[in-house]
Protein backbone atom coordinates (compact mmCIF):
# COMPACT_ATOMS: atom_id res chain seq x y z
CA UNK A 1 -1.21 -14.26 3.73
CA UNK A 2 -1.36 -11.63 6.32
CA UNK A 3 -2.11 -7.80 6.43
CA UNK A 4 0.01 -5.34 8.80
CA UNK A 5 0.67 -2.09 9.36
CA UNK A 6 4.62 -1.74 8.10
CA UNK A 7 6.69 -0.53 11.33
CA UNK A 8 9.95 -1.42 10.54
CA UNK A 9 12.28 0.22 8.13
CA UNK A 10 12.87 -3.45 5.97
CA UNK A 11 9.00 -3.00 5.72
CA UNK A 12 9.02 0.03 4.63
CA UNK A 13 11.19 -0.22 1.87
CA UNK A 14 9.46 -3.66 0.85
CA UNK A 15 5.91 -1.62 0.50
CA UNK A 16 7.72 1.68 -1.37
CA UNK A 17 9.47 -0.66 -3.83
CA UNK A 18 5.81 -2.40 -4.19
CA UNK A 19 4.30 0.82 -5.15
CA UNK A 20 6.87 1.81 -7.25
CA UNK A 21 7.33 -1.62 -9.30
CA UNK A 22 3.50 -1.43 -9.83
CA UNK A 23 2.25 1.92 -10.04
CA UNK A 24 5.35 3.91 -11.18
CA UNK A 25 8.09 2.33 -13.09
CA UNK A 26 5.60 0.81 -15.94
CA UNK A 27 5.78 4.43 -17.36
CA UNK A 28 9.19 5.30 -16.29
CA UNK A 29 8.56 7.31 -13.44
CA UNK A 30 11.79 7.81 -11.15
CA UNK A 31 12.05 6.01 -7.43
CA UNK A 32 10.95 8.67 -4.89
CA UNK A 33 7.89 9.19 -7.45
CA UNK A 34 5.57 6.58 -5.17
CA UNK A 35 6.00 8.78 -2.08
CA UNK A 36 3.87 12.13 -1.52
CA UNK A 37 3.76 14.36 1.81
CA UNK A 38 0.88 12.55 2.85
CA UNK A 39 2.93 9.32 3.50
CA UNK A 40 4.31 10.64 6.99
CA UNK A 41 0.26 10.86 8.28
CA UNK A 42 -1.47 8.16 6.20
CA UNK A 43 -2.59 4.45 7.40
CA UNK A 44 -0.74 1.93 5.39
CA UNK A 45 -1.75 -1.54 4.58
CA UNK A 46 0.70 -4.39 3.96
CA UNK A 47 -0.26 -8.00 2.79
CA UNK A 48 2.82 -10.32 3.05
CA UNK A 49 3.41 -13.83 2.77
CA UNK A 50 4.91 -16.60 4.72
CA UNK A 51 7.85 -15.34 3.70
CA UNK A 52 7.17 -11.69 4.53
CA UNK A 53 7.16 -10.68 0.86
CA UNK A 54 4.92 -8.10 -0.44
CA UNK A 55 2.14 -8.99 -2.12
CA UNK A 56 -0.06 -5.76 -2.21
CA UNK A 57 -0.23 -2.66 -0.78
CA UNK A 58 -2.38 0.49 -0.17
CA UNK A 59 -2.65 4.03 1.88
CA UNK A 60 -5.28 5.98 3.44
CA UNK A 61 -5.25 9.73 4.76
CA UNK A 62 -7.55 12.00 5.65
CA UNK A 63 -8.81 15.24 3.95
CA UNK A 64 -11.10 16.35 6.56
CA UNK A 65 -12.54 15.15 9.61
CA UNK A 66 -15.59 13.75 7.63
CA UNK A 67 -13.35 12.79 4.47
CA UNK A 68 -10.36 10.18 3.69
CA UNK A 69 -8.76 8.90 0.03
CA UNK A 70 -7.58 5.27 -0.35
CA UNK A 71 -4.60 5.97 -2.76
CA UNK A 72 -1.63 4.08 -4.33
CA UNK A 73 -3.08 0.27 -4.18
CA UNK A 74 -0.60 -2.00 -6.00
CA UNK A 75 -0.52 -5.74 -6.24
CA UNK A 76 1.93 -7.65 -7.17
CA UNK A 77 1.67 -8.64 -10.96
CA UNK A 78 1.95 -12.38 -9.40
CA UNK A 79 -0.73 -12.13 -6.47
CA UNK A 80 -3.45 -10.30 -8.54
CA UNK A 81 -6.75 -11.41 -8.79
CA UNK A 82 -6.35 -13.18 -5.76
CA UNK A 83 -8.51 -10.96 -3.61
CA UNK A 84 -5.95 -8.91 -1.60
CA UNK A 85 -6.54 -5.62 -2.89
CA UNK A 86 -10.47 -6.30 -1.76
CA UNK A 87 -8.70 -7.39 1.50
CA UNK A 88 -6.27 -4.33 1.35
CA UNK A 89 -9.27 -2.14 0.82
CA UNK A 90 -12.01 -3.54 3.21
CA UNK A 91 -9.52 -3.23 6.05
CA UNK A 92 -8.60 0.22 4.71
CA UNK A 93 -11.91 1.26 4.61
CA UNK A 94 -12.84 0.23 8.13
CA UNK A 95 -10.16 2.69 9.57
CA UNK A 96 -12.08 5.17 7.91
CA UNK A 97 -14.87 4.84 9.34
């Protein structure tokens, strides 16, 4: 497993569909839902595979100089419990700081 920074536009759409599998279409929420405004300025988090699948994903944007949210963290029904998301979040975190 490895964690990057999507870049490409294959990436991309690999870590939307991600968020939306997990954290949107469980309660029928339409594609687009998994994106906000914040997207285009946030730090996103990727962990693939060998393969360059997505496993899990999260974001994190600023509110303030002194302030930033980790949002939409999603792991792969498959790959939870696994300890990505604590990977996805530590490395999150230390961008924050």
């Amino acid at each position: 497993m490895q964690l990057i920074e999507p870049a490409s536009a294959a990436e991309f759409k690999q870590y939307y569909d991600l968020r939306w599998k997990i954290l949107r279409a469980p309660w029928n929420q339409p594609r687009g839902s998994e994106r906000d405004d914040l997207d285009a300025n946030s730090i996103h988090i990727m962990a693939i595979d060998a393969n360059n699948a997505a496993l899990g994903v999260g974001r994190l944007h600023f509110n303030s100089i002194s302030e930033a949210q980790i949002r939409f963290m999603a792991i792969d029904v498959g790959h939870q419990r696994r300890g990505i998301g604590t990977l996805i979040l530590q490395t999150l975190e230390s961008r924050g700081l």
